[in-house]
Protein backbone atom coordinates (compact mmCIF):
# COMPACT_ATOMS: atom_id res chain seq x y z
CA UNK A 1 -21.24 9.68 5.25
CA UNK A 2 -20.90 12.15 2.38
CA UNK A 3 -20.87 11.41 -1.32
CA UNK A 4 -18.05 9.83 -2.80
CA UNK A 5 -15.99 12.48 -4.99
CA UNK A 6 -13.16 12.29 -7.33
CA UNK A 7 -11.84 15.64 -5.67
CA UNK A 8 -11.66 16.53 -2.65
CA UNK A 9 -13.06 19.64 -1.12
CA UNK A 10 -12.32 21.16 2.22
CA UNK A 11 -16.33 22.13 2.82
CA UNK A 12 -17.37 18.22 3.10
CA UNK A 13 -14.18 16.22 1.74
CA UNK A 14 -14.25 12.25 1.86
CA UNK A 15 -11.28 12.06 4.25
CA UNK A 16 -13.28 13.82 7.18
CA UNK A 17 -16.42 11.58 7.00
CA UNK A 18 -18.55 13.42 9.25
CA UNK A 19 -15.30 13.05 11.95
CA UNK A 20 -15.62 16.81 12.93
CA UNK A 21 -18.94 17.70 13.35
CA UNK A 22 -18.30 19.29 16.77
CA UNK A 23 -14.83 20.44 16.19
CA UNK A 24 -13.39 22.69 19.30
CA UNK A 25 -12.45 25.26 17.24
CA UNK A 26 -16.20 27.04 17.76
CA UNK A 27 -15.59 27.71 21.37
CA UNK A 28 -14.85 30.73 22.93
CA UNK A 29 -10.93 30.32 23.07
CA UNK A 30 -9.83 29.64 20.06
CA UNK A 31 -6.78 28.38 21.42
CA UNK A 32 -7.13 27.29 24.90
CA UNK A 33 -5.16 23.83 24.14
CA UNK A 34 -1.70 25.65 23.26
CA UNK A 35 0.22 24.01 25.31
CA UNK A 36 2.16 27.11 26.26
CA UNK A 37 0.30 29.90 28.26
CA UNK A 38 -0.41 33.56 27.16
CA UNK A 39 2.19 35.62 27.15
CA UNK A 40 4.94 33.00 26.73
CA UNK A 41 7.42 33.63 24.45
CA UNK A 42 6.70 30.15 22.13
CA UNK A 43 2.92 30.55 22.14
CA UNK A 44 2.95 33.15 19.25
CA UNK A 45 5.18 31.18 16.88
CA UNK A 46 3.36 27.65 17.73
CA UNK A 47 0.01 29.38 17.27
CA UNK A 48 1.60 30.44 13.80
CA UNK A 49 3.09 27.37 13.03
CA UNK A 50 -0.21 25.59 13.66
CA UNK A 51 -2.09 28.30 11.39
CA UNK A 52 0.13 27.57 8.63
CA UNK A 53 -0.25 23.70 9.25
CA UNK A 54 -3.98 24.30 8.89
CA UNK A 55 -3.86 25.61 5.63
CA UNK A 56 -1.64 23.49 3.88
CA UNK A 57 -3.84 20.46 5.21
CA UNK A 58 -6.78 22.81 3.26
CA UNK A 59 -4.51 23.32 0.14
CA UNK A 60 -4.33 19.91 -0.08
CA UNK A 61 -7.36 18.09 0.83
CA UNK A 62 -9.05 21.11 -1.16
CA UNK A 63 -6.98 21.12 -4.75
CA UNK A 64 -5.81 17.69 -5.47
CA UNK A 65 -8.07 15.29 -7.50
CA UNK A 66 -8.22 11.97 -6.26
CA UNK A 67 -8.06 8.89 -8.51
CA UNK A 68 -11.92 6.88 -7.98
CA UNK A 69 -9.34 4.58 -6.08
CA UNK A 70 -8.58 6.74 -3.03
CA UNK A 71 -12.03 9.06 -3.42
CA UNK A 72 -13.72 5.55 -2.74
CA UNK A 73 -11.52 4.47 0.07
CA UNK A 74 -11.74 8.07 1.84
CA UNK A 75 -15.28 8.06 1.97
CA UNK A 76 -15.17 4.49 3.64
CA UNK A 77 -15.87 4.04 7.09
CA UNK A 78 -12.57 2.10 7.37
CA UNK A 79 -10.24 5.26 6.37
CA UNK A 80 -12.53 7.50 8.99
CA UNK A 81 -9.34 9.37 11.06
CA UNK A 82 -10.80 9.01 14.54
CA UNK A 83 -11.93 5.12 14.15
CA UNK A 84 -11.15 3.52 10.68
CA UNK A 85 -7.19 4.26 11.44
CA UNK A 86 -7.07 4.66 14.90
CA UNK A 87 -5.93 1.78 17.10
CA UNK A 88 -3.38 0.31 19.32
CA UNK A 89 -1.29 -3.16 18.08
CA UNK A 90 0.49 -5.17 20.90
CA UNK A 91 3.64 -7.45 19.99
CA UNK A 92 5.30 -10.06 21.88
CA UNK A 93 8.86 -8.67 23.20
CA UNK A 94 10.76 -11.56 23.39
CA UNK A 95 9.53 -12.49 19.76
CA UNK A 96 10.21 -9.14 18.57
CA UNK A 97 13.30 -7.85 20.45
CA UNK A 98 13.37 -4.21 18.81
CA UNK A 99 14.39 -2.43 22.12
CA UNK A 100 17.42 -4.85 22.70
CA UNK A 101 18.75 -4.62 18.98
CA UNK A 102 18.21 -0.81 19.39
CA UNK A 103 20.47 -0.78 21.96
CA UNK A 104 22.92 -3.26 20.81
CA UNK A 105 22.86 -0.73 17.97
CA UNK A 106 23.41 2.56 19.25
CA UNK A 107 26.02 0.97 22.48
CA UNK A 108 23.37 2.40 24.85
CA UNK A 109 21.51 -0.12 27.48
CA UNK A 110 19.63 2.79 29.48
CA UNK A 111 17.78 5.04 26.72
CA UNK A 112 15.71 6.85 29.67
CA UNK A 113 19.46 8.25 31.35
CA UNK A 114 20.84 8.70 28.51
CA UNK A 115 20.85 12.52 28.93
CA UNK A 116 22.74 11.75 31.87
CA UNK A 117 26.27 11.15 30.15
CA UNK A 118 25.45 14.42 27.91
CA UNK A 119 27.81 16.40 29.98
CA UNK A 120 26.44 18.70 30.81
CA UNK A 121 22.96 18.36 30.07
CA UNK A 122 21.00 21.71 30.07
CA UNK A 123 17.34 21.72 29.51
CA UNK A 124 17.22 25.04 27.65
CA UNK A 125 19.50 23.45 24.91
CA UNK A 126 18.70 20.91 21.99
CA UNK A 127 21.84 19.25 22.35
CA UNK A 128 21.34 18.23 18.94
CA UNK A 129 25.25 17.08 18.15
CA UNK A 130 24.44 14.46 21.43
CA UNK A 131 21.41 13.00 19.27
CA UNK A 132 23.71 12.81 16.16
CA UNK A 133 26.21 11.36 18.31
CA UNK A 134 23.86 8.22 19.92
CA UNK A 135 21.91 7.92 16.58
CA UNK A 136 24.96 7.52 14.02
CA UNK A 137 24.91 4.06 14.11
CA UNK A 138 21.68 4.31 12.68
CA UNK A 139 23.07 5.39 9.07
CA UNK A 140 26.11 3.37 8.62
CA UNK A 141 25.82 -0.48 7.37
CA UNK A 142 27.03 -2.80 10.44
CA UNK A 143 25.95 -6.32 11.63
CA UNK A 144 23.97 -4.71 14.44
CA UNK A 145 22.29 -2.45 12.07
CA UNK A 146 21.47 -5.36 9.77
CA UNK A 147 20.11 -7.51 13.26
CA UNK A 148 17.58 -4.33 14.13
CA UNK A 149 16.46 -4.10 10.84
CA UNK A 150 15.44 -7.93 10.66
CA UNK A 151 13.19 -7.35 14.03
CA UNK A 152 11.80 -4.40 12.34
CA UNK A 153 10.54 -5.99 8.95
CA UNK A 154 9.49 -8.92 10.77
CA UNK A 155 7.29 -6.76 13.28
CA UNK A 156 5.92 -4.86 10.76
CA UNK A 157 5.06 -7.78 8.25
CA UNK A 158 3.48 -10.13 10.90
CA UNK A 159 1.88 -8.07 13.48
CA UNK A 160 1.48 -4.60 11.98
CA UNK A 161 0.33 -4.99 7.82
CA UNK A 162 -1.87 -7.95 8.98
CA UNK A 163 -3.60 -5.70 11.65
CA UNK A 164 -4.02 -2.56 9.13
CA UNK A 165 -5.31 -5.05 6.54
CA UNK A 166 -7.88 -6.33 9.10
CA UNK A 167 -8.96 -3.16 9.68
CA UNK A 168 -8.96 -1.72 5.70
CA UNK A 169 -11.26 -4.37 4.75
CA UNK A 170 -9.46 -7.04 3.61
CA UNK A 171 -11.31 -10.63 3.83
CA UNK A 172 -10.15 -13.49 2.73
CA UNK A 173 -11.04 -16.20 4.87
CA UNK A 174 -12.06 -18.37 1.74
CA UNK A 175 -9.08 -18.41 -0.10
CA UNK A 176 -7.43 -19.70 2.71
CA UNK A 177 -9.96 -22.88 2.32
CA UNK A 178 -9.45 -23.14 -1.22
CA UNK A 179 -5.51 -22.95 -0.75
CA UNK A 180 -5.47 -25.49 2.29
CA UNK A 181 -8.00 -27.86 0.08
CA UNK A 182 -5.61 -27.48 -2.83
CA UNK A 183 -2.58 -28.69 -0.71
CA UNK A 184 -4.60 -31.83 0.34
CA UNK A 185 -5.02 -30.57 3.74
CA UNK A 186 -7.98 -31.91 5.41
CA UNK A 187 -11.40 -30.06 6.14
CA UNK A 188 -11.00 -29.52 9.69
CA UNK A 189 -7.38 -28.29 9.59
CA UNK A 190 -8.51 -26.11 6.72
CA UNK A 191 -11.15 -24.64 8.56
CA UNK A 192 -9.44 -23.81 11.96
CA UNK A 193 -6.57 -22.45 9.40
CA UNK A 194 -8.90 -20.34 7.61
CA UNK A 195 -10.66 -19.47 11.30
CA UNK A 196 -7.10 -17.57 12.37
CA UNK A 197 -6.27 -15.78 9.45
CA UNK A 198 -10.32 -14.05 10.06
CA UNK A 199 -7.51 -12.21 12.31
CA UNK A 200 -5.13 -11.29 9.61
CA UNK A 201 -7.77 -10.86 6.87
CA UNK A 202 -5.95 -9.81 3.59
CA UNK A 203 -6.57 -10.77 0.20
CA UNK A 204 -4.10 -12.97 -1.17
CA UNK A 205 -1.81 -11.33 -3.65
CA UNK A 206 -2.04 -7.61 -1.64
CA UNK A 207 0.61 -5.81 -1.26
CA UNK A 208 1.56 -2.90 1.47
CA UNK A 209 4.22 0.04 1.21
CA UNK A 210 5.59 0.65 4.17
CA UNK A 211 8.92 2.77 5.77
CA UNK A 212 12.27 0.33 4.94
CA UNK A 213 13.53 1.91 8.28
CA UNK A 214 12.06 4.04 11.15
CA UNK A 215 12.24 7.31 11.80
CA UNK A 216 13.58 7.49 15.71
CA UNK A 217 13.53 10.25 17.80
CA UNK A 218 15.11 11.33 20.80
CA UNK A 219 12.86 13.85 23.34
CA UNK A 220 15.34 14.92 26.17
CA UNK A 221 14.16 16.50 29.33
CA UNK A 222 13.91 19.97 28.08
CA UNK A 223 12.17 23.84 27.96
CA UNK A 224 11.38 22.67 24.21
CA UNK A 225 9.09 21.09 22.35
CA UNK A 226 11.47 18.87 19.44
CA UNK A 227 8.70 18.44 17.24
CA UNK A 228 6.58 20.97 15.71
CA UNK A 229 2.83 20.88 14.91
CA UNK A 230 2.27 19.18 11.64
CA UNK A 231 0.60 16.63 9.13
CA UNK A 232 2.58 14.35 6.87
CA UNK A 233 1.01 15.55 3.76
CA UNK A 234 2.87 18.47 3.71
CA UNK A 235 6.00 16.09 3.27
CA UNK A 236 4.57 14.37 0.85
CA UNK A 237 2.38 11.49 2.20
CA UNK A 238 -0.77 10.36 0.70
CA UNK A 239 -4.19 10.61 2.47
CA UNK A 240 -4.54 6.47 2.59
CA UNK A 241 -1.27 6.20 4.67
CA UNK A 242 -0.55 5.60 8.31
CA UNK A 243 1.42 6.37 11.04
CA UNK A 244 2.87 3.77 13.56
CA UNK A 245 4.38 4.77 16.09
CA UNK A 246 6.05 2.93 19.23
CA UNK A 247 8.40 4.12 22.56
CA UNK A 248 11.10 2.14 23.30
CA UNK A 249 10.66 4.01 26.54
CA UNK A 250 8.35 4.15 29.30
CA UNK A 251 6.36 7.37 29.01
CA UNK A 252 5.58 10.34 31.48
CA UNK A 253 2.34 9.61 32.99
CA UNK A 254 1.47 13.38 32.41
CA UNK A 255 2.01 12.78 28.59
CA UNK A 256 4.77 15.52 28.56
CA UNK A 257 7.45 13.52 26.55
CA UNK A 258 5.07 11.44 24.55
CA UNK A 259 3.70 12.48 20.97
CA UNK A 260 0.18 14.66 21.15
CA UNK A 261 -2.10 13.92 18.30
CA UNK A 262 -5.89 15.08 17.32
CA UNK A 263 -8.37 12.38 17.17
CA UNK A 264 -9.69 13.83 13.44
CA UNK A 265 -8.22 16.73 11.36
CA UNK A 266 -9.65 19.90 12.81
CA UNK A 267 -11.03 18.55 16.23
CA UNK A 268 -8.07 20.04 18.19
CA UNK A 269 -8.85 17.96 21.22
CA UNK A 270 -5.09 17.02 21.11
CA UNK A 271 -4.39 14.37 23.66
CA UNK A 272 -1.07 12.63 24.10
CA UNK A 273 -0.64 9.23 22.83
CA UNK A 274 -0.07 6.76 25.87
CA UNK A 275 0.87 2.67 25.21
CA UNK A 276 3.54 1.19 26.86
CA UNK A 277 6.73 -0.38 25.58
CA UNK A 278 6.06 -3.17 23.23
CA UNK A 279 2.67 -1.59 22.25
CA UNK A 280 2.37 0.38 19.06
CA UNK A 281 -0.47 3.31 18.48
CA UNK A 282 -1.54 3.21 14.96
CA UNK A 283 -2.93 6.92 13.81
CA UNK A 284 -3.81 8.98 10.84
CA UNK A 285 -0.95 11.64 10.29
CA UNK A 286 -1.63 12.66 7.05
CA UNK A 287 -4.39 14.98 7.90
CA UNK A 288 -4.62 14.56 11.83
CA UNK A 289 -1.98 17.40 13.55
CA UNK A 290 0.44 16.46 15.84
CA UNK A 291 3.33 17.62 18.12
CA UNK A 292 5.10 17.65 21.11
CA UNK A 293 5.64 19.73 23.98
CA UNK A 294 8.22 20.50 26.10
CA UNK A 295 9.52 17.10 28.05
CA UNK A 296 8.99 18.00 31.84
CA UNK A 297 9.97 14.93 33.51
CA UNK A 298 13.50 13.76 34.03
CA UNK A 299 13.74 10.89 31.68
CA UNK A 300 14.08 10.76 27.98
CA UNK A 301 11.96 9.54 25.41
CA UNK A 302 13.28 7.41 22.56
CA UNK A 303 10.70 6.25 20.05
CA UNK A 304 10.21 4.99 16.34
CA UNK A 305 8.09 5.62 13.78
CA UNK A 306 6.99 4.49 10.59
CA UNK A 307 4.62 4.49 7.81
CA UNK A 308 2.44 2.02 5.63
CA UNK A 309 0.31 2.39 3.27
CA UNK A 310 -1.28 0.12 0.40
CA UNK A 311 -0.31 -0.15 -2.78
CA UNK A 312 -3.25 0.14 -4.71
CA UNK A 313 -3.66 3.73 -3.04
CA UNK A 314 -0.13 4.74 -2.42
CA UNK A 315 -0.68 6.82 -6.07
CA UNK A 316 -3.66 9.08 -5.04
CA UNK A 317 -3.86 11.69 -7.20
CA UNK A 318 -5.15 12.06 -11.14
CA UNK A 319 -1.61 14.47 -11.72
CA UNK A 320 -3.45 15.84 -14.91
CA UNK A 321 -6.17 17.41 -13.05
CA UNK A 322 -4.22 18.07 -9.48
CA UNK A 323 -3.22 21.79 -9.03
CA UNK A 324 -0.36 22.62 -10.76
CA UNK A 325 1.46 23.99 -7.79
CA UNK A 326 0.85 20.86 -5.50
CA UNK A 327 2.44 19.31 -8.48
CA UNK A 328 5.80 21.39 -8.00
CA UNK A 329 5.83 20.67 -4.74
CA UNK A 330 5.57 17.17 -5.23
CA UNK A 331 8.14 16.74 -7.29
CA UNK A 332 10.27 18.41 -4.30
CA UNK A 333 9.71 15.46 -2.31
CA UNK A 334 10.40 12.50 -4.26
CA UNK A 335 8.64 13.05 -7.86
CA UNK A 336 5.64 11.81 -9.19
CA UNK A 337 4.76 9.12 -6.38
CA UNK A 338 6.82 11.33 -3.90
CA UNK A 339 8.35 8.67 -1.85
CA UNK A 340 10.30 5.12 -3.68
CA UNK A 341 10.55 1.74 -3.62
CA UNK A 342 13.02 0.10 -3.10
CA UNK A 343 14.00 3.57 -1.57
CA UNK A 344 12.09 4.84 1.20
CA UNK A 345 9.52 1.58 0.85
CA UNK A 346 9.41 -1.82 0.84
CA UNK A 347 6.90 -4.09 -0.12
CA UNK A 348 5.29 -7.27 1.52
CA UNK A 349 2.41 -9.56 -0.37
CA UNK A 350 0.05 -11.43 1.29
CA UNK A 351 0.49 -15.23 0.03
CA UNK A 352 -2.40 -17.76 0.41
CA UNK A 353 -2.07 -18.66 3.94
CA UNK A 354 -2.20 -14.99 5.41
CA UNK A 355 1.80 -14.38 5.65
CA UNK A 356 3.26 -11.09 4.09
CA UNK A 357 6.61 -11.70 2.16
CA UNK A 358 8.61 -8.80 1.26
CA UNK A 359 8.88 -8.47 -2.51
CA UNK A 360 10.50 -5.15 -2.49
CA UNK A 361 13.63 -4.12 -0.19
CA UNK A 362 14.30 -0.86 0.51
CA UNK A 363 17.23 1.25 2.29
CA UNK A 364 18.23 3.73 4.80
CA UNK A 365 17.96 6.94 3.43
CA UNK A 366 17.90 10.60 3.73
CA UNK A 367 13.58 10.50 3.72
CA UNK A 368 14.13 8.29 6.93
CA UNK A 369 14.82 11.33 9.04
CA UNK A 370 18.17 12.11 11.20
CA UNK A 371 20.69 11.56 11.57
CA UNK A 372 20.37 9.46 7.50
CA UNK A 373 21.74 11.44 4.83
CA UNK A 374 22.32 9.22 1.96
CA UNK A 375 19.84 9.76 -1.28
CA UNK A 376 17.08 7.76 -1.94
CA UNK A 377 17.37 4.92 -4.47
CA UNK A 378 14.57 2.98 -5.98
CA UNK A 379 11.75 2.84 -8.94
């Protein structure tokens, strides 16, 4: 692995870690994974789109000056794109019901047909006031909003932050001993206590930002790709966050209405992301690309996503010696630490015995995508 450094640097920067060594981008087509053919009318502008994608991940990872926080984390084998954050979580369905309260929520009990009532449904079209039309609910305070949201925070705080704290490092197996001991519970119940949380494996006391409400997304059969080819630092993300992301449909076996990411930034060897329904794919978006293409099956794709990152790195640059431009744009995009909370974040601690209680509540806002546009409140 390279050096730890305080700033990043595009020739050799901490985030890569070696990741791209034998990045496509030396072969003879520069762009032979396009997914749209020469001479098609989108290939241009996606090619563009993807240049310019390219080089704000380089203004980025090139210009801002890490604090010895995240410059130490980066250059960790447990932040490495393609393994460190990469990884699929599994919940239990009938524990976590999130497809059932979604559709309790939006009144819709097929989400693959639902392009079927859009009448008429035309696949050259966005039909963009449909998807404002199924995903209102979403932004206005109800019962049924406040049920989804409880199977959201509880899937996040006991399967998801105890997974990414696993991964990130976190050990602390002991404590739980000490804690159990402390609480006059006996050796052996102590140890096969402290024996599961090896599974969950954060420090007591941590704490982990992550998205008050996901993002969800609709992906009609359709000519069109929905999502364009980008990272989440250009909206403001930090290099220590991830993404989560989760169908609440079955996908195309093909991968054509599913999300296609890069296994580490500049690799190109975009593949799409397949899990199943009740299975979540955890993946670096702040510096890996990603996109979709156009859906060519005949059933839609609803999904969710979400972020999380931890605290102690969710501030990751030193703002006096970052590049006064990034700086500018920051500000565009939430201020100094970009996104709140108690706004676009909550927060969840790790007590003794391995559990993550929210300390921090945040609330639907504008940040959380369409169809939300109130402002974001918070610290």
């Amino acid at each position: 692995a390279p050096e730890s450094r305080s700033r990043g640097a595009m020739d050799a920067p901490p985030l890569w870690n070696g990741a791209c060594e034998d990045a496509s981008t030396s072969g003879r087509d520069r762009y032979a994974w396009v997914p749209y053919p020469v001479g098609h009318r989108k290939r241009d502008g996606f090619i563009a789109n993807y240049e310019t994608t390219v080089a704000e991940r380089d203004t980025f990872y090139s210009r801002t000056t890490w604090t010895p926080a995240v410059a130490k984390a980066l250059a960790s084998e447990a932040f490495r794109p393609d393994r460190g954050r990469a990884m699929t979580l599994r919940y239990d369905q009938s524990e976590y019901p999130l497809l059932d309260a979604f559709c309790d929520l939006v009144g819709e009990r097929n989400l693959s047909t639902v392009h079927e009532r859009w009448s008429p449904h035309d696949r050259s079209k966005s039909h963009l006031e449909e998807k404002r039309a199924l995903l209102a609910p979403l932004a206005v305070p109800s019962e049924k909003r406040d049920a989804f949201e409880d199977v959201y925070d509880r899937l996040v705080r006991e399967v998801v932050l105890p997974a990414i704290a696993k991964r990130q490092g976190s050990q602390f197996a002991r404590s739980v001993r000490r804690a159990c001991r402390a609480n006059d519970v006996d050796a052996s119940r102590a140890d096969a206590t402290a024996d599961a949380t090896d599974d969950v494996a954060a420090h007591s006391g941590v704490r982990y930002l992550y998205a008050a409400f996901p993002c969800a997304r609709v992906q009609q059969p359709s000519s069109l790709h929905t999502i364009r080819c980008h990272v989440d630092s250009m909206y403001g993300h930090g290099p220590c966050s991830v993404n989560c992301w989760l169908p609440l449909t079955k996908l195309d076996a093909r991968g054509t209405n599913s999300l296609h990411v890069e296994s580490a930034p500049g690799k190109e060897d975009f593949q799409p992301i397949r899990v199943d329904v009740g299975e979540i794919r955890v993946f670096d978006g702040s510096a890996c690309a990603h996109y979709t293409v156009a859906n060519a099956c005949d059933e839609t794709r609803v999904s969710l996503d979400f972020r999380v990152v931890s605290e102690a790195l969710f501030v990751y640059d030193d703002a006096e010696r970052t590049t006064a431009s990034l700086k500018e744009k920051n500000v565009k995009v939430g201020g100094k630490t970009r996104y709140r909370v108690g706004g676009y974040f909550s927060a969840a601690q790790a007590d003794a015995f391995g559990a993550f209680r929210r300390v921090a509540r945040g609330a639907p806002c504008v940040k959380h995508g369409f169809p939300h546009s109130d402002e974001e409140k918070g610290a």
